[in-house]
N, C-alpha and C. Protein backbone atom coordinates (compact mmCIF):
# COMPACT_ATOMS: atom_id res chain seq x y z
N UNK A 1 153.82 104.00 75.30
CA UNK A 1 154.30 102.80 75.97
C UNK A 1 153.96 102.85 77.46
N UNK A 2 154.18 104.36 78.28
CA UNK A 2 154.05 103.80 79.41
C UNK A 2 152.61 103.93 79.31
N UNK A 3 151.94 104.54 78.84
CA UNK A 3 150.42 104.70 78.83
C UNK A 3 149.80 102.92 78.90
N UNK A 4 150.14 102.30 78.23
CA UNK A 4 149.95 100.76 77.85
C UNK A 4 150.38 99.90 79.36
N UNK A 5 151.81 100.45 79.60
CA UNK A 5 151.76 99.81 81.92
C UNK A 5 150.86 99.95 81.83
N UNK A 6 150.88 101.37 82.26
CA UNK A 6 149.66 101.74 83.51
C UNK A 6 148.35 100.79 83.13
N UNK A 7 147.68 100.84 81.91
CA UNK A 7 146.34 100.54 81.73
C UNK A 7 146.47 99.13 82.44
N UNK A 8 147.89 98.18 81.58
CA UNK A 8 147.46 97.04 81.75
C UNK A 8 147.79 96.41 83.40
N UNK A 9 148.75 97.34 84.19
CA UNK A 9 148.69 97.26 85.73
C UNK A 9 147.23 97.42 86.24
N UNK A 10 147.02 98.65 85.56
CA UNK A 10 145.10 98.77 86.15
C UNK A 10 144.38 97.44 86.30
N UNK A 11 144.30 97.05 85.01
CA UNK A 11 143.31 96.06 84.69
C UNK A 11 144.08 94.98 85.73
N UNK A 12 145.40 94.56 85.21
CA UNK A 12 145.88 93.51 86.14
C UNK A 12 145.04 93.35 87.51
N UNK A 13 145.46 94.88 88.53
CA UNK A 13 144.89 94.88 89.99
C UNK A 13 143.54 94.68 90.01
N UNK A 14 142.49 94.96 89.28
CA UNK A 14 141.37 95.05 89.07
C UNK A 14 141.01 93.89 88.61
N UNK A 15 141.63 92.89 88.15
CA UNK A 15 141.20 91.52 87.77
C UNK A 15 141.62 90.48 89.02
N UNK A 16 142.75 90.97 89.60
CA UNK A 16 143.33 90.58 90.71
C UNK A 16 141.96 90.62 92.04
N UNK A 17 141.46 91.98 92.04
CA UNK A 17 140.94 92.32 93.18
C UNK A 17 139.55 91.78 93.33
N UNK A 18 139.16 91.60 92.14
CA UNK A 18 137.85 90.84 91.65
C UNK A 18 137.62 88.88 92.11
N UNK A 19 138.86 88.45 91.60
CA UNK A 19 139.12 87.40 91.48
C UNK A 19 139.46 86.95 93.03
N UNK A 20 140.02 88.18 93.82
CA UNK A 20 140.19 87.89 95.36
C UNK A 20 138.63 87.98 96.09
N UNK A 21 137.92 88.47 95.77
CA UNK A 21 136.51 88.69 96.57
C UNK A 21 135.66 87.23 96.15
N UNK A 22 136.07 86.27 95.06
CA UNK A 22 135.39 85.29 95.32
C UNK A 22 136.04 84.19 95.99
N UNK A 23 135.21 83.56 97.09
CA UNK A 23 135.54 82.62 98.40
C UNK A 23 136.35 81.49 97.45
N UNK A 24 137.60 81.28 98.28
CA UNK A 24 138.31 79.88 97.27
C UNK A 24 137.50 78.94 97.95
N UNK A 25 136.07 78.46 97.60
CA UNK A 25 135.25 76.74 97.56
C UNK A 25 136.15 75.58 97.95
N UNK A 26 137.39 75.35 96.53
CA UNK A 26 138.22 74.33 96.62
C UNK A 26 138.64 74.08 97.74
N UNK A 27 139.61 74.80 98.37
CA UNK A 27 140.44 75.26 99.62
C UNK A 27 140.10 74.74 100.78
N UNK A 28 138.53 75.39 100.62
CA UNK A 28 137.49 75.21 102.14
C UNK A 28 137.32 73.69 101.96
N UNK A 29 137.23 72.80 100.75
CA UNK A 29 137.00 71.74 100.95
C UNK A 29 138.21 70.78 101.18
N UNK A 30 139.25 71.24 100.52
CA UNK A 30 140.43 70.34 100.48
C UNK A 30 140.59 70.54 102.21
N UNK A 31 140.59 71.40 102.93
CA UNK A 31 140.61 71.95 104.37
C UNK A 31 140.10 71.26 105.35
N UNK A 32 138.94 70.51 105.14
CA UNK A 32 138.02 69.34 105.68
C UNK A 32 136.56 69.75 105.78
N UNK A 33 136.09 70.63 104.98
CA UNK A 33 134.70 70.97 104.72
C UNK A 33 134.55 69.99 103.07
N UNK A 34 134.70 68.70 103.17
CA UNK A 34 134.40 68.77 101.88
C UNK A 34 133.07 67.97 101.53
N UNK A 35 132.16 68.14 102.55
CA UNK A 35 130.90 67.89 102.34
C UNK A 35 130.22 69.57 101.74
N UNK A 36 130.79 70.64 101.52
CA UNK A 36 130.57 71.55 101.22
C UNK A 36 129.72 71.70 99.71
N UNK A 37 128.47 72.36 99.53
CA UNK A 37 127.51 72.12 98.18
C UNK A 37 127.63 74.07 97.98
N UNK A 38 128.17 74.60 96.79
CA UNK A 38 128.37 75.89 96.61
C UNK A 38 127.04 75.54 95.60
N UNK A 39 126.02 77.02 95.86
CA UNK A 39 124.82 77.29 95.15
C UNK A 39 125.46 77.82 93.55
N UNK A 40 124.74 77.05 92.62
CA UNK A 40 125.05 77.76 91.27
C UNK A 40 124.89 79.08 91.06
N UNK A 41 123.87 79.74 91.56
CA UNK A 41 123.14 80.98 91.96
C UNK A 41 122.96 81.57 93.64
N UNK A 42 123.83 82.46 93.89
CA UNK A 42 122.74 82.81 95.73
C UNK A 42 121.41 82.81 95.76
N UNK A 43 121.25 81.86 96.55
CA UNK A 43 119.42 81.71 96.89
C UNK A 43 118.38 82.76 97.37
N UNK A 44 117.50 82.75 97.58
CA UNK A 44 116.66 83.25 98.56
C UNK A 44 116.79 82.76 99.50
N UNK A 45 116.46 83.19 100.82
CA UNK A 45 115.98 82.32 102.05
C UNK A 45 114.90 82.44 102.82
N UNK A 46 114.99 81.81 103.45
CA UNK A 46 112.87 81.88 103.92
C UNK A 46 113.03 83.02 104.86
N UNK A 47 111.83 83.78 104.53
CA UNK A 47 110.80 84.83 105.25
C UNK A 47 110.13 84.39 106.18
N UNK A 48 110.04 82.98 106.86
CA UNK A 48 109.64 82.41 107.64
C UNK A 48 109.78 82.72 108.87
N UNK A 49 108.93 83.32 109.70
CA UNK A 49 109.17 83.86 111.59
C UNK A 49 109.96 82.60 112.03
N UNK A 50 110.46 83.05 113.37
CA UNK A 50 110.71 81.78 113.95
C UNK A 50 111.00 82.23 115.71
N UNK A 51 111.24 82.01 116.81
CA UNK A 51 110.90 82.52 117.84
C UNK A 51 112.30 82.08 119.03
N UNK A 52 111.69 82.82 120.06
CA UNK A 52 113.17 82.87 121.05
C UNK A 52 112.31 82.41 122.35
N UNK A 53 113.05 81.84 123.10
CA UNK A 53 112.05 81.32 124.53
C UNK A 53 111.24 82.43 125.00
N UNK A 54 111.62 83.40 124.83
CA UNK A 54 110.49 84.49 125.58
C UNK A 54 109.37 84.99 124.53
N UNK A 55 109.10 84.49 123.34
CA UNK A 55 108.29 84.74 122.56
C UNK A 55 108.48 85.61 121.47
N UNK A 56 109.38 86.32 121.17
CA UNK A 56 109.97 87.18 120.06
C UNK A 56 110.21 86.40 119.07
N UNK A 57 109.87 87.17 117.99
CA UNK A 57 109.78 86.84 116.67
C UNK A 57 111.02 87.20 115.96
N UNK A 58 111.74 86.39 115.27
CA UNK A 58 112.75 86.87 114.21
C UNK A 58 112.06 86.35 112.60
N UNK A 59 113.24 86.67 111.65
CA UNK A 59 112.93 86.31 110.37
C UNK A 59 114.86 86.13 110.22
N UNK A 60 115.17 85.48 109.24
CA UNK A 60 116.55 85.51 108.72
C UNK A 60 117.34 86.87 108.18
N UNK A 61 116.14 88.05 107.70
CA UNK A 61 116.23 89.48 107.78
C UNK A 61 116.64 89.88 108.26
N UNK A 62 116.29 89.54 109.74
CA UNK A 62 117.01 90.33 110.79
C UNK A 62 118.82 90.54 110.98
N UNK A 63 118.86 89.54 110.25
CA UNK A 63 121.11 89.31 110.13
C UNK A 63 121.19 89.92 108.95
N UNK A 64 120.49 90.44 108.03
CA UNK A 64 120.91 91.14 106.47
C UNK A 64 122.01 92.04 106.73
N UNK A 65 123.42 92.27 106.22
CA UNK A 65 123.81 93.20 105.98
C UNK A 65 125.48 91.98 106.97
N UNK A 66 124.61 91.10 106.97
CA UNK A 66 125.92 90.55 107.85
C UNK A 66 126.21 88.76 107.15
N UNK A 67 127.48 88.62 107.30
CA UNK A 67 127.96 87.24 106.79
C UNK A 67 127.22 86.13 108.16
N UNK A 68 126.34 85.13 107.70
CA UNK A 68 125.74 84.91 108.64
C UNK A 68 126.18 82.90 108.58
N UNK A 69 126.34 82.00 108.85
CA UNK A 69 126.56 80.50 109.29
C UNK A 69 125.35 80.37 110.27
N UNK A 70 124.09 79.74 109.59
CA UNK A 70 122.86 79.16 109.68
C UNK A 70 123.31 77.48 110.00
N UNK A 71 122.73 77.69 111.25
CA UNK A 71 122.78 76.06 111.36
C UNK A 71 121.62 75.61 112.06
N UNK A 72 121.06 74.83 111.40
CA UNK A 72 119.52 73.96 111.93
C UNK A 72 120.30 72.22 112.90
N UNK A 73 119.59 72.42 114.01
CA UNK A 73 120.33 71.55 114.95
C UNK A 73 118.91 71.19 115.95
N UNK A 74 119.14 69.79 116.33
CA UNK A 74 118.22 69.76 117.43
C UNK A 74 118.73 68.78 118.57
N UNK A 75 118.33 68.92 120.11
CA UNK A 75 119.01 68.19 121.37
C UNK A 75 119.09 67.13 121.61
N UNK A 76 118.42 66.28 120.36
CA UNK A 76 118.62 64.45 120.10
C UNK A 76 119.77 64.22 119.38
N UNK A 77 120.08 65.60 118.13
CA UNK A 77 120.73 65.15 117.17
C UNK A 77 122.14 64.31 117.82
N UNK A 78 122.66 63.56 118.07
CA UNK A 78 124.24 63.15 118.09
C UNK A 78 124.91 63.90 117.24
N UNK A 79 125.11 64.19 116.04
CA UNK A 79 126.27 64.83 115.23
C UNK A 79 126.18 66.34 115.83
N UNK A 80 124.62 67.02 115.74
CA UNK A 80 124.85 68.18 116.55
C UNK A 80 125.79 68.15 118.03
N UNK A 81 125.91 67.60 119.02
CA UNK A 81 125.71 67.59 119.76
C UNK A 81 127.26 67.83 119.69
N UNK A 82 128.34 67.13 118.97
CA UNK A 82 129.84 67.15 118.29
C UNK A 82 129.87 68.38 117.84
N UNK A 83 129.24 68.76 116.91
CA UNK A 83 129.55 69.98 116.34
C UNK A 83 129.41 71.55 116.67
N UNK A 84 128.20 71.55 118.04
CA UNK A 84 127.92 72.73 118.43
C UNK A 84 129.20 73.23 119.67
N UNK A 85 130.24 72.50 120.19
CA UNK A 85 131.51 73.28 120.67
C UNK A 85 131.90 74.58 119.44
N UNK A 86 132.59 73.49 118.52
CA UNK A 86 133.02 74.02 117.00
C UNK A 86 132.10 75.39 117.27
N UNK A 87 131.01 75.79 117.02
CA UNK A 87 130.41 76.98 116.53
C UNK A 87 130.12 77.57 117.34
N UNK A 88 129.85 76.83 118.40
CA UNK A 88 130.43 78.41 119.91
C UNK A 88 131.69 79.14 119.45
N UNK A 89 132.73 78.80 119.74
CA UNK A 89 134.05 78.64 119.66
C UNK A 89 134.45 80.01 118.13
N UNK A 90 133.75 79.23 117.36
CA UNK A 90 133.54 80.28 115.85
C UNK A 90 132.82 81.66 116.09
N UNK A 91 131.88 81.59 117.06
CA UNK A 91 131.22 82.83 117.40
C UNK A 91 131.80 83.88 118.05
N UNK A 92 132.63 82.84 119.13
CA UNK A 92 133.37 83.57 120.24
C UNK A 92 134.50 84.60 119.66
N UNK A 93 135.03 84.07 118.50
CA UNK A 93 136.27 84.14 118.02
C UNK A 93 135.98 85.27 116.40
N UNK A 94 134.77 85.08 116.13
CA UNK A 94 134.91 86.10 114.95
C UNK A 94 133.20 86.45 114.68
N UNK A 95 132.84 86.02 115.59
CA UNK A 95 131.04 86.48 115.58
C UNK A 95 131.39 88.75 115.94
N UNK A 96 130.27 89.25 115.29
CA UNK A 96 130.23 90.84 115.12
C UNK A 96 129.58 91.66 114.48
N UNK A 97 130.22 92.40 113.95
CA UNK A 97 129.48 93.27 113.50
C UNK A 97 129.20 92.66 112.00
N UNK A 98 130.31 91.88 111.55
CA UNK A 98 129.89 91.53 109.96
C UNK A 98 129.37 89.99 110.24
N UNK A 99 129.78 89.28 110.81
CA UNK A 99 129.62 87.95 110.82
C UNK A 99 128.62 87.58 111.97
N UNK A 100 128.04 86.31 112.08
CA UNK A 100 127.50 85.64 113.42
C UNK A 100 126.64 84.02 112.71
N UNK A 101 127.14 83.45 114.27
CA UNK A 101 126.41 82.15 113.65
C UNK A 101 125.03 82.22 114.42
N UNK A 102 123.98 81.41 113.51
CA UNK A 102 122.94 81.61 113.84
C UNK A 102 122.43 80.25 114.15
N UNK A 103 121.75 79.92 115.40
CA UNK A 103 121.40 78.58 115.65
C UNK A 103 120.23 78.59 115.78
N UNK A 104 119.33 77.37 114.75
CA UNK A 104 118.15 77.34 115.17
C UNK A 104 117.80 75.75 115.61
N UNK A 105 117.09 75.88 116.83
CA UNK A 105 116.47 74.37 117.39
C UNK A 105 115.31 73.68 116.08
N UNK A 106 115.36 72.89 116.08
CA UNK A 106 114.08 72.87 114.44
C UNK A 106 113.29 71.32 115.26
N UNK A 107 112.38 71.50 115.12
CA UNK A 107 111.80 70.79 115.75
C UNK A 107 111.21 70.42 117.22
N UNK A 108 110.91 69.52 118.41
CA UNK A 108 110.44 69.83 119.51
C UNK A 108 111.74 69.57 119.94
N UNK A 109 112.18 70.97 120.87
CA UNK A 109 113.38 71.57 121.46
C UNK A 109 112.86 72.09 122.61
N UNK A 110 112.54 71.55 123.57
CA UNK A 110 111.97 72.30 125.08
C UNK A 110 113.02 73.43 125.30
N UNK A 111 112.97 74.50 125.51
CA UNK A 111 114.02 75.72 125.63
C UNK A 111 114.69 74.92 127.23
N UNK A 112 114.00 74.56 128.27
CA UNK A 112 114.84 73.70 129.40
C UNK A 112 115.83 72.80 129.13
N UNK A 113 115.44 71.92 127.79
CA UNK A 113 115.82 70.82 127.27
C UNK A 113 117.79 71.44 126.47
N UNK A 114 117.12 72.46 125.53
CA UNK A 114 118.60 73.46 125.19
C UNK A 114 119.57 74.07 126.05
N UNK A 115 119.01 74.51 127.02
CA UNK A 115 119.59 75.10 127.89
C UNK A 115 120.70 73.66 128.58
N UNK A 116 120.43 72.79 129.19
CA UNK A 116 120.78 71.85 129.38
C UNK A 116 122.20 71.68 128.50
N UNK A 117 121.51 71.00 127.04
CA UNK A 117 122.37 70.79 126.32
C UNK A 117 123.53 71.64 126.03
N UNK A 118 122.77 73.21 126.37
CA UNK A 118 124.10 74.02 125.92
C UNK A 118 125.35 74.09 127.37
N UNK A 119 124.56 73.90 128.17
CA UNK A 119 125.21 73.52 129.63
C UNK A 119 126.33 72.47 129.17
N UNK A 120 125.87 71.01 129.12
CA UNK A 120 126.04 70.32 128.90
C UNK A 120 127.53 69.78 127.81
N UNK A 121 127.40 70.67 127.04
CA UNK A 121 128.42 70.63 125.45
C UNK A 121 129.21 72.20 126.13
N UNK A 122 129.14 72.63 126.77
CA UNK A 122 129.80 74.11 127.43
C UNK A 122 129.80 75.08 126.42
N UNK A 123 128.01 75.76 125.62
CA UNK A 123 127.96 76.58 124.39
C UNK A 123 127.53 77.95 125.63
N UNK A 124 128.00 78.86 125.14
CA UNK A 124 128.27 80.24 126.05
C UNK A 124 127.82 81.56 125.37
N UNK A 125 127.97 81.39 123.51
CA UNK A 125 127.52 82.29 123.04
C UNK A 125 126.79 82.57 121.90
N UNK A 126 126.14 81.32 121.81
CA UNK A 126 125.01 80.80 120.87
C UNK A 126 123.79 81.17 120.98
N UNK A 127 122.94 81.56 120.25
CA UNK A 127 121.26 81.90 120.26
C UNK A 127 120.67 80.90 120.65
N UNK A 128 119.60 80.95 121.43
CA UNK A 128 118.43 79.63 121.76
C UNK A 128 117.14 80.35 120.49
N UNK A 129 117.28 80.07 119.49
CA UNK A 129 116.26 80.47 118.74
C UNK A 129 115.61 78.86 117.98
N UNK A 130 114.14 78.77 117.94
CA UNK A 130 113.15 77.86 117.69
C UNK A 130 112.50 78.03 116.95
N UNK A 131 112.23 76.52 116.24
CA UNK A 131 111.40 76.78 114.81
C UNK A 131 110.59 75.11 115.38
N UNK A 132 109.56 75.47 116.52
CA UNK A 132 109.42 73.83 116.66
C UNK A 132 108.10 73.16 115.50
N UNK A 133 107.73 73.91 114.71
CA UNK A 133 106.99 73.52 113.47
C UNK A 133 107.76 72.82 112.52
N UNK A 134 109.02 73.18 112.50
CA UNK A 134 109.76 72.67 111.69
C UNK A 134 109.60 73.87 109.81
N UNK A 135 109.14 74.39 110.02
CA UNK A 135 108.67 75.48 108.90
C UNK A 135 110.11 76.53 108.15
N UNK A 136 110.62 77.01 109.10
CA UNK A 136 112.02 77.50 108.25
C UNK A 136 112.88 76.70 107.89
N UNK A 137 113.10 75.70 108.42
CA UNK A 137 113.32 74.07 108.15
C UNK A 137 113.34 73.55 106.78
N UNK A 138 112.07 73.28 106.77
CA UNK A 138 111.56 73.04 105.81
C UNK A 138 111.29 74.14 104.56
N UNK A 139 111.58 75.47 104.87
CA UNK A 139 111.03 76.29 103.52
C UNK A 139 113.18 76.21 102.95
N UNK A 140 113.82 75.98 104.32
CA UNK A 140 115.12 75.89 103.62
C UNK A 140 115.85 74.86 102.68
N UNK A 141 114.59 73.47 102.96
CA UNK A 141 115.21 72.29 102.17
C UNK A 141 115.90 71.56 102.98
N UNK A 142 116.26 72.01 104.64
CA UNK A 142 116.17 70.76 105.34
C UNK A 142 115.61 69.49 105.16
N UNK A 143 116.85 68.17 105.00
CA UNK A 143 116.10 67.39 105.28
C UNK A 143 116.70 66.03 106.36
N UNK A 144 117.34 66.65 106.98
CA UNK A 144 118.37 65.80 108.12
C UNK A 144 119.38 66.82 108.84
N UNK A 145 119.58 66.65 109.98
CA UNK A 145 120.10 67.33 111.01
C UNK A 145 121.87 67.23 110.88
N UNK A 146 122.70 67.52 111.44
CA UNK A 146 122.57 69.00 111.41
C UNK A 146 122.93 69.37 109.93
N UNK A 147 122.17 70.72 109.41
CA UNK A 147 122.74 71.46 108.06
C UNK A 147 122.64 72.93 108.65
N UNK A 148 123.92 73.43 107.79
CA UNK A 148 124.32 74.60 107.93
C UNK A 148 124.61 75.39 106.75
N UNK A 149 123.79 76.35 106.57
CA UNK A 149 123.79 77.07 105.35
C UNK A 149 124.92 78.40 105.66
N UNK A 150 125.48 78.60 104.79
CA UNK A 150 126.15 80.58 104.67
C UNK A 150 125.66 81.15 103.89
N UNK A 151 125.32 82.41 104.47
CA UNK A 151 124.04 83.35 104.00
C UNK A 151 125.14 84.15 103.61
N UNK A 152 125.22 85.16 102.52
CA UNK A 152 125.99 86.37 102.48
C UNK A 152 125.38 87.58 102.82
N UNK A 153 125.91 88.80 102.84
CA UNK A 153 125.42 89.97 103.43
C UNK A 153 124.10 89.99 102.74
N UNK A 154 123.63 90.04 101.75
CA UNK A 154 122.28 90.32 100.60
C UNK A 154 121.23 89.18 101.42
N UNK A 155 121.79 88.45 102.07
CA UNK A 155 120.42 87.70 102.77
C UNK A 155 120.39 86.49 101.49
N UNK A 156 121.16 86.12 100.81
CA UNK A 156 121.42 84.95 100.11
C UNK A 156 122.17 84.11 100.47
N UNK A 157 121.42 82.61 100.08
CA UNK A 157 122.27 81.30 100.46
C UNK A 157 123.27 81.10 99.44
N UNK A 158 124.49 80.98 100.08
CA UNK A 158 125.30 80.94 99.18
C UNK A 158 126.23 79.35 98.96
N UNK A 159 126.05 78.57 100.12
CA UNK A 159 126.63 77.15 100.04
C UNK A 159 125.69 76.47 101.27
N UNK A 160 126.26 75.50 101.71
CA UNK A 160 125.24 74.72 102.63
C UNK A 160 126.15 72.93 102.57
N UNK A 161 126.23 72.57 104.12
CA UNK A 161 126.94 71.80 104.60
C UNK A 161 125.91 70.86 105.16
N UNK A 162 125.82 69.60 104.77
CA UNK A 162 124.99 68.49 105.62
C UNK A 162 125.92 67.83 106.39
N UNK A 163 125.67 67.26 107.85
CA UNK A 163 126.49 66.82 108.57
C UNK A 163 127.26 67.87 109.32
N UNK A 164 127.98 67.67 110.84
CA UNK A 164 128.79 68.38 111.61
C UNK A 164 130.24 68.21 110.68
N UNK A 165 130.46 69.26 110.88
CA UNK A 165 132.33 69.85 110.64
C UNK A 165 132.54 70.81 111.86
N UNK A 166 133.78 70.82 111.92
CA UNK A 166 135.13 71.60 112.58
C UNK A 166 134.66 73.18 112.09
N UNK A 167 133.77 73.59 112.46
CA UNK A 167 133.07 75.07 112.00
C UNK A 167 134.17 76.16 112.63
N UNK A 168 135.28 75.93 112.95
CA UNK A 168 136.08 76.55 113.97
C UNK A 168 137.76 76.40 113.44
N UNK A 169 137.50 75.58 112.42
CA UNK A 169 138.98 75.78 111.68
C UNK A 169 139.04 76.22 110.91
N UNK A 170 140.94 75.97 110.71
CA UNK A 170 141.28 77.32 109.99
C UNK A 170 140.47 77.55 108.17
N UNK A 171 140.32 76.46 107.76
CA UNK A 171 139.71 76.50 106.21
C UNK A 171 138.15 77.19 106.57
N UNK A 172 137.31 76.72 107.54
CA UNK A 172 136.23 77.61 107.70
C UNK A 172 136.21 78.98 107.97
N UNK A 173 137.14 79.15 108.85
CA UNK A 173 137.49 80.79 109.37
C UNK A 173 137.99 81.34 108.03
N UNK A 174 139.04 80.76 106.83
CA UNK A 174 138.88 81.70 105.88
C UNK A 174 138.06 82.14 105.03
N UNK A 175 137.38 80.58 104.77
CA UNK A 175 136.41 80.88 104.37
C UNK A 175 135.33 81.95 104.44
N UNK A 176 135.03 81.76 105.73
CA UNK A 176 134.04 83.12 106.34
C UNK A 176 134.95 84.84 106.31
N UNK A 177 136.30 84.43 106.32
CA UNK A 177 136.65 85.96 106.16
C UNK A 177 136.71 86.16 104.72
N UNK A 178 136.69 84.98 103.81
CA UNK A 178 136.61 85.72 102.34
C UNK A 178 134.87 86.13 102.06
N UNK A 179 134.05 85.56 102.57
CA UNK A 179 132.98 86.00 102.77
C UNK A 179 132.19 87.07 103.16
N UNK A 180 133.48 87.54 104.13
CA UNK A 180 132.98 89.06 104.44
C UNK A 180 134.00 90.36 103.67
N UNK A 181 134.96 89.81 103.02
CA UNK A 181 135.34 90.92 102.23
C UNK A 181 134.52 91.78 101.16
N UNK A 182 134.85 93.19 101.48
CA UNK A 182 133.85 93.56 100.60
C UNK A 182 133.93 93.63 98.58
C-alpha cells in the first residue's frame, strides 16, 4: 500500500512538473496578447546574416541557448513606434543571461534615422541591428510590421505576434518566464 503512495505521488509530481514547463498560451492571450499564433511544431529560423551600424555580422545563432522576443520593426512603422517603449522596458527589466529582446530594423533604416527614433520614443537598451534587404524578414515570413516572434533556447520559433502589444506586461513577462523554465 504505501509502495502504491509513493509511486503514484511520483508520477503525480512528475506529471505536475511536466505539465508546468509548458507556457499557459491561453493566459498570455486572455492577458491581452491575444493576437498571439502558437507554432504547431517549433520552427526553424533563418540562418540569414544580418548587420549592426559598424558592420558586424550576426545570425539568430548567436542568442541560442537563450529565451529570445524577435521583433522586426522599422522608423516609419506607427504601431512600432507605440510598441518599442513596451520592449525597452521588457529588456530593462528581465533581458540576461537567459532571456533578451532582439530588435531588428528590416528594411531602409538609416542607423542616424534609429538612433533618432530611439532618442525620440526614450529606447536605452535595445540593439540597432539591420536587415535593410529585407532577407531575414522575409526567410521569417514577415509580411507587415511590426511582428515579433519567441524563439526558445534550441533556436526555435515557438509563437509569433503581428501587430504592437504591451511586451512589458504582466501576461507577457509570464509568459517569457514560463519560457525560460527549464
Amino acid at each position: 500500500m504505501l509502495r502504491s503512495a509513493l509511486l503514484y505521488t511520483a508520477l503525480l509530481i512528475g506529471a505536475n512538473a511536466a505539465f508546468a514547463a509548458e507556457p499557459d498560451w491561453q493566459a498570455a492571450r486572455d492577458g491581452g496578447l491575444e493576437k498571439l499564433v502558437v507554432a504547431e511544431e517549433p520552427a526553424p529560423i533563418s540562418g540569414t546574416e544580418f548587420t549592426d551600424p559598424d558592420g558586424g555580422t550576426h545570425t539568430l545563432a548567436d542568442w541560442k541557448g537563450k529565451v529570445v522576443l524577435l521583433n522586426f520593426w522599422a522608423t516609419w512603422c506607427a504601431p512600432c513606434r507605440e510598441e518599442m517603449p513596451a520592449l525597452d522596458r521588457l529588456q530593462s527589466q528581465m533581458g540576461g543571461d537567459d532571456f533578451e529582446v532582439v530588435t531588428i530594423a528590416t528594411g531602409r533604416n538609416a542607423p542616424e534615422r534609429i538612433d533618432d527614433f530611439f532618442e525620440e520614443v526614450s529606447v536605452e537598451n535595445l540593439p540597432v541591428l539591420l536587415d535593410p534587404r529585407q532577407q531575414v524578414a522575409r526567410d521569417m515570413g514577415v509580411v507587415g510590421l511590426p511582428v515579433t516572434v519567441l524563439i526558445d533556447r534550441d533556436g526555435k520559433e515557438v509563437a509569433r505576434y503581428l501587430g504592437d502589444a504591451e511586451w512589458d506586461s504582466d501576461a507577457a513577462k509570464t509568459l517569457i518566464t514560463q519560457l525560460m523554465a527549464p
